[in-house]
C-alpha atoms as a PDB file:
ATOM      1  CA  UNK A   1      -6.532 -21.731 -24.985  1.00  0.00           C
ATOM      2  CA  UNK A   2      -8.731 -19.162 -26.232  1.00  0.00           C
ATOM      3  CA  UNK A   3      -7.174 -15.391 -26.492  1.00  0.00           C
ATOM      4  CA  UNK A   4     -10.677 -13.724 -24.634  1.00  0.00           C
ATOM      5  CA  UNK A   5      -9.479 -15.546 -21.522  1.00  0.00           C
ATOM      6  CA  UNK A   6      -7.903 -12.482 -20.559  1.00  0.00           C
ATOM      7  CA  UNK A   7     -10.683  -9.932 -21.837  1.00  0.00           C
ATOM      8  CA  UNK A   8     -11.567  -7.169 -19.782  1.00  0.00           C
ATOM      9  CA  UNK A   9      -8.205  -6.833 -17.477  1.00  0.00           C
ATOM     10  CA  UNK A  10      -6.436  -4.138 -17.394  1.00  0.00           C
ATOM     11  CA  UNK A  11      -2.596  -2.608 -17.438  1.00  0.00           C
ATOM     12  CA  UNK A  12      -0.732   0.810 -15.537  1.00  0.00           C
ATOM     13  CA  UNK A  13      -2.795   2.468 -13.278  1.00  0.00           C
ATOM     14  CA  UNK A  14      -6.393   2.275 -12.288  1.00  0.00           C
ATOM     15  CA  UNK A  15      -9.296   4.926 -11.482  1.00  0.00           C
ATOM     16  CA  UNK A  16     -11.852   4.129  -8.248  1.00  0.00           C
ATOM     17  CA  UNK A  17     -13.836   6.656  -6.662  1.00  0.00           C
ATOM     18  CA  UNK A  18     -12.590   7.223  -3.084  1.00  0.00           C
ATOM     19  CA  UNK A  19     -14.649   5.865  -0.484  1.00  0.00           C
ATOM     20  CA  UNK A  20     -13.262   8.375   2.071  1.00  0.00           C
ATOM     21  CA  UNK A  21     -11.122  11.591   1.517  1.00  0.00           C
ATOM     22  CA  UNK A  22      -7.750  10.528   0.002  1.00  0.00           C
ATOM     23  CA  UNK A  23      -6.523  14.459  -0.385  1.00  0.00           C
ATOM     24  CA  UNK A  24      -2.881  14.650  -0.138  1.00  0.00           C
ATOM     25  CA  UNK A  25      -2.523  11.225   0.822  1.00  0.00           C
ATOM     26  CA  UNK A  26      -0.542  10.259  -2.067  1.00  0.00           C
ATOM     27  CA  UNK A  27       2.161   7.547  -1.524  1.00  0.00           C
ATOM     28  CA  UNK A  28       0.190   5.355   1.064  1.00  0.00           C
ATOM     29  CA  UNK A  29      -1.146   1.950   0.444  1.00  0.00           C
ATOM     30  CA  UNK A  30      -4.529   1.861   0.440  1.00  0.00           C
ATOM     31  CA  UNK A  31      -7.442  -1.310  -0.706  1.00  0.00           C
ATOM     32  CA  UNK A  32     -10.427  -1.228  -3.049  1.00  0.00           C
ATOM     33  CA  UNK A  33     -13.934  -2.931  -1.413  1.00  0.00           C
ATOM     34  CA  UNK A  34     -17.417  -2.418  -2.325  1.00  0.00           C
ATOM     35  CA  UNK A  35     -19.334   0.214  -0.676  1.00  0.00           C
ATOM     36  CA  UNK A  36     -23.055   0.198   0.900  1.00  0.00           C
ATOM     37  CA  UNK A  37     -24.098   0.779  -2.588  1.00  0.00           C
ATOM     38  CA  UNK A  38     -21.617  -1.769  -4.418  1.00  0.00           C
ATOM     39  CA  UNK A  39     -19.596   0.522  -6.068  1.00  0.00           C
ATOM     40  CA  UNK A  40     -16.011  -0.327  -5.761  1.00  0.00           C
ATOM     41  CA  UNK A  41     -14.272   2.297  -3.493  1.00  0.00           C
ATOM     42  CA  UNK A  42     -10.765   2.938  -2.890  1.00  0.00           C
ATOM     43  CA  UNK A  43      -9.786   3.085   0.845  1.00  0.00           C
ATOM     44  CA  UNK A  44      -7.136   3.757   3.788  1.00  0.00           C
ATOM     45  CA  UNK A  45      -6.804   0.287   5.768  1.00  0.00           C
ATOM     46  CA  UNK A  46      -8.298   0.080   8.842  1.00  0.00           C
ATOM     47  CA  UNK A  47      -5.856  -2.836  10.216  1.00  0.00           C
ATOM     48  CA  UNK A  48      -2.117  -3.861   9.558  1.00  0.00           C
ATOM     49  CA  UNK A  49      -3.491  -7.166   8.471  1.00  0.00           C
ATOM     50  CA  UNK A  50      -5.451  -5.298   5.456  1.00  0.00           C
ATOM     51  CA  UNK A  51      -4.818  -6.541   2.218  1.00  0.00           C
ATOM     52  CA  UNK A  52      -3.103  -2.891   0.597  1.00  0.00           C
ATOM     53  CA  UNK A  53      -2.511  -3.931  -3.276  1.00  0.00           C
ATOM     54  CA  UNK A  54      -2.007  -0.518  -4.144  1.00  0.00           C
ATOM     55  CA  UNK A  55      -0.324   2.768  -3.503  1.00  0.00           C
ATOM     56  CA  UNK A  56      -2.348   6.005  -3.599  1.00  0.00           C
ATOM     57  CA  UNK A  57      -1.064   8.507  -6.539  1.00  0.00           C
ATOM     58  CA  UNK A  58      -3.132  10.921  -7.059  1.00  0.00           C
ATOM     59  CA  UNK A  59      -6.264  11.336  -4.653  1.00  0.00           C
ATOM     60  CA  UNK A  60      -9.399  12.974  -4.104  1.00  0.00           C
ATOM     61  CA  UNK A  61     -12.681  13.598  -2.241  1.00  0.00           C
ATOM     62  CA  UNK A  62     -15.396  10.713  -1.445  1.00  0.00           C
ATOM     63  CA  UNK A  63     -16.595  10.228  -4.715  1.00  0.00           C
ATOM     64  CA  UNK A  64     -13.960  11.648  -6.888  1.00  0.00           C
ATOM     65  CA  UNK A  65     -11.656   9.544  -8.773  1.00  0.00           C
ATOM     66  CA  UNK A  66      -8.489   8.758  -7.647  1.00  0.00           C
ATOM     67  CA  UNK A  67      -5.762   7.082  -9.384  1.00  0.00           C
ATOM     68  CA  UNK A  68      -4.121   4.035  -8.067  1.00  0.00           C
ATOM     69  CA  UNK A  69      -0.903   2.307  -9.357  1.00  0.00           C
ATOM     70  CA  UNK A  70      -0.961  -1.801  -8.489  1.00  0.00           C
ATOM     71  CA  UNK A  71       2.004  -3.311  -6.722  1.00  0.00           C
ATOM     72  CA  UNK A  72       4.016  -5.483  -8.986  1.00  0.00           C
ATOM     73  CA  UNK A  73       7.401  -6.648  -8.371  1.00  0.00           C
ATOM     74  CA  UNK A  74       8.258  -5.192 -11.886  1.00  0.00           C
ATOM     75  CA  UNK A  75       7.742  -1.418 -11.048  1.00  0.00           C
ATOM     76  CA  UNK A  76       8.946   0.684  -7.695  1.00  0.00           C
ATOM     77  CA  UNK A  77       6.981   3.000  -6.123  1.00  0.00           C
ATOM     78  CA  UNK A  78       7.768   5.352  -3.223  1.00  0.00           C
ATOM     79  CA  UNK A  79       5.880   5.291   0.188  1.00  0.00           C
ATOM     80  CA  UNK A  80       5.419   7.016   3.067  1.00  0.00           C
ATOM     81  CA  UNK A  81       7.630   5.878   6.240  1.00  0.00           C
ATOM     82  CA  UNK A  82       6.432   6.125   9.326  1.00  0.00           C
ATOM     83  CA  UNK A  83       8.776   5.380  12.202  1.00  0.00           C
ATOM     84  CA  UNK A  84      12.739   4.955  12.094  1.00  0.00           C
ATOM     85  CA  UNK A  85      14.424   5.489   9.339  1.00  0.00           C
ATOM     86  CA  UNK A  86      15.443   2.777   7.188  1.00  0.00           C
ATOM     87  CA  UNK A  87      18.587   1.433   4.821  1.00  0.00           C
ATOM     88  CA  UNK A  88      18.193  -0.035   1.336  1.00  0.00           C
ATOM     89  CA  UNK A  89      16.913  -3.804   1.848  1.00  0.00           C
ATOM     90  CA  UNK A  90      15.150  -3.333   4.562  1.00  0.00           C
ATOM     91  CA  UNK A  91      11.752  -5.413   4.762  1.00  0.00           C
ATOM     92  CA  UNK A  92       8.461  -2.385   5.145  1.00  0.00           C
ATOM     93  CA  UNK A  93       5.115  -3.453   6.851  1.00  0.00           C
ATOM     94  CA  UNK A  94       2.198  -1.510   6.765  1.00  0.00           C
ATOM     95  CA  UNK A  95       1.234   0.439  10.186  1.00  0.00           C
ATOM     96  CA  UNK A  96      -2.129   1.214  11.657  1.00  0.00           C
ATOM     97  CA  UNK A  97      -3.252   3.450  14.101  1.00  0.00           C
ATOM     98  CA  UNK A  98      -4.920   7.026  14.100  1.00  0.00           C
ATOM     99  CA  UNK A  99      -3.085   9.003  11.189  1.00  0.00           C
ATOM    100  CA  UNK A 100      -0.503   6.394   9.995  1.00  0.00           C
ATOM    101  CA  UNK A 101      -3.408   4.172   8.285  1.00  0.00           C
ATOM    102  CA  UNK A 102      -1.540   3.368   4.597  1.00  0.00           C
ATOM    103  CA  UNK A 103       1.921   4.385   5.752  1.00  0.00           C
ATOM    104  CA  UNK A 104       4.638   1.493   6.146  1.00  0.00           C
ATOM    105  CA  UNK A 105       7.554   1.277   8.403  1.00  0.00           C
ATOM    106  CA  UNK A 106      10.680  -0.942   8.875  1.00  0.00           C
ATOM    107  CA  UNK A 107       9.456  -4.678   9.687  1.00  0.00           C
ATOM    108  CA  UNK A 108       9.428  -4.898  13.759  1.00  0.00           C
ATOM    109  CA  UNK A 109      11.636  -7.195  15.822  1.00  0.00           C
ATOM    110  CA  UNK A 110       9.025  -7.906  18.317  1.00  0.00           C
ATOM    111  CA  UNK A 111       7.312 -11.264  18.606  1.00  0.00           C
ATOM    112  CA  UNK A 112       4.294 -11.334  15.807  1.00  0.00           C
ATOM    113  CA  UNK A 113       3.562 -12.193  12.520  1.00  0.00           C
ATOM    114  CA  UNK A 114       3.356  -9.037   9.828  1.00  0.00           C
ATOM    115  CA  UNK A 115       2.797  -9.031   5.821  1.00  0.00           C
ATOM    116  CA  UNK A 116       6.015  -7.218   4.245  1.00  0.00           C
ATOM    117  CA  UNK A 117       4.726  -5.371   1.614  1.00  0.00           C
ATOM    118  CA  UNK A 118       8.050  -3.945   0.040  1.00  0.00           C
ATOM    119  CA  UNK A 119      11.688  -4.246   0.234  1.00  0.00           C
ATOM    120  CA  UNK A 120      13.489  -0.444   0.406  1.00  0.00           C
ATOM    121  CA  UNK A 121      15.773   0.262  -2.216  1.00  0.00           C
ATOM    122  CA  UNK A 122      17.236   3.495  -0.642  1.00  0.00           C
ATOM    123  CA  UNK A 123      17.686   5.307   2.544  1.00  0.00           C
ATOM    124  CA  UNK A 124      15.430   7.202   3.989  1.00  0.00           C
ATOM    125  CA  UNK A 125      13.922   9.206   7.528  1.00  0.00           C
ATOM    126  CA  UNK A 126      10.409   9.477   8.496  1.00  0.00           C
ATOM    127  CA  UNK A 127       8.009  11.023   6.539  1.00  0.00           C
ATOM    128  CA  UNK A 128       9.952  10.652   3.067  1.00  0.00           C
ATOM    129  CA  UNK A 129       8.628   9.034   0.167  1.00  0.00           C
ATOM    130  CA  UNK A 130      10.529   6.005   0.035  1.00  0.00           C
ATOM    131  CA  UNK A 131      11.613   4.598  -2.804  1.00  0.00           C
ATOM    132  CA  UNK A 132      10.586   0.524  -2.762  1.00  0.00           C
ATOM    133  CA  UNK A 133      10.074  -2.688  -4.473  1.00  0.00           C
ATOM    134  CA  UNK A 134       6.667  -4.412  -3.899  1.00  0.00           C
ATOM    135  CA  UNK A 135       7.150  -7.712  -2.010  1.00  0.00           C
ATOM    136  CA  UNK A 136       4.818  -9.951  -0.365  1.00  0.00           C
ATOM    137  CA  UNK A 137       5.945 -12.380   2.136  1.00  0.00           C
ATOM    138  CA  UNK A 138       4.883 -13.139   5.445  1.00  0.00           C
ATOM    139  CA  UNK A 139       7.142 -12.886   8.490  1.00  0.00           C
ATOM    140  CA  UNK A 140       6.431 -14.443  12.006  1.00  0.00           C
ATOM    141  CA  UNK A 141       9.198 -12.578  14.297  1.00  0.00           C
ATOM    142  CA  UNK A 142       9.407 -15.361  16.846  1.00  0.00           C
ATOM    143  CA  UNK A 143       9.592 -14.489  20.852  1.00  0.00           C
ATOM    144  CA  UNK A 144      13.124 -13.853  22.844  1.00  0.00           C
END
């Protein structure tokens, strides 16, 4: 196999512009998509279904560049809880809704199916930056 198979990728963090105002956001998941002009755009999801392969470390205004760090198994982050607290090895879904858009909370025990996104690897109450380790899996909670 040739060595330029893997040309042009990339390592660490990554620069978009932000599609929408990411000030102070830092710490929430957030997606990359094209925008109406197809330039790639970093954004808060709009759903708790979004695909969120990043977490938000240093934004910006629309346009500005904002630095992402890509979830990988092999480096924690720390992300904002929204909810309940939650203990170390507890399984974190991202939550929508107005104002929580890119914040995770403790996976929920009603009937569903949700994407866990990270494992916590500390305690922590709402609104901390919890510390976690990226983990995808999906969970169907089954009814009672």
């Amino acid at each position: 196999m040739s060595m330029d198979t893997q040309s042009n990728t990339r390592f660490g963090d990554l620069s978009f512009p932000a599609g929408e105002d990411l000030t102070g956001l830092e710490g929430r998941l957030v997606k990359v998509e094209p925008d109406e002009d197809d330039v790639v755009v970093a954004l808060l999801p709009e759903a708790a279904s979004d695909r969120t392969p990043y977490v938000l470390v240093e934004g910006g205004d629309v346009g500005e560049l904002v630095r992402l760090q890509p979830l990988a198994a092999a480096q924690n982050v720390r992300l904002v809880l929204k909810g309940t607290s939650v203990v170390a090895g507890d399984a974190l879904v991202l939550v929508s809704g107005s104002g929580y858009h890119g914040k995770v909370s403790v996976l929920p025990g009603s009937q569903g199916t949700y994407r866990v996104v990270a494992i916590a690897e500390e305690a922590a109450a709402e609104g901390a930056l919890v510390l976690a380790r990226p983990w995808h899996e999906v969970v169907v909670v089954a009814g009672q």
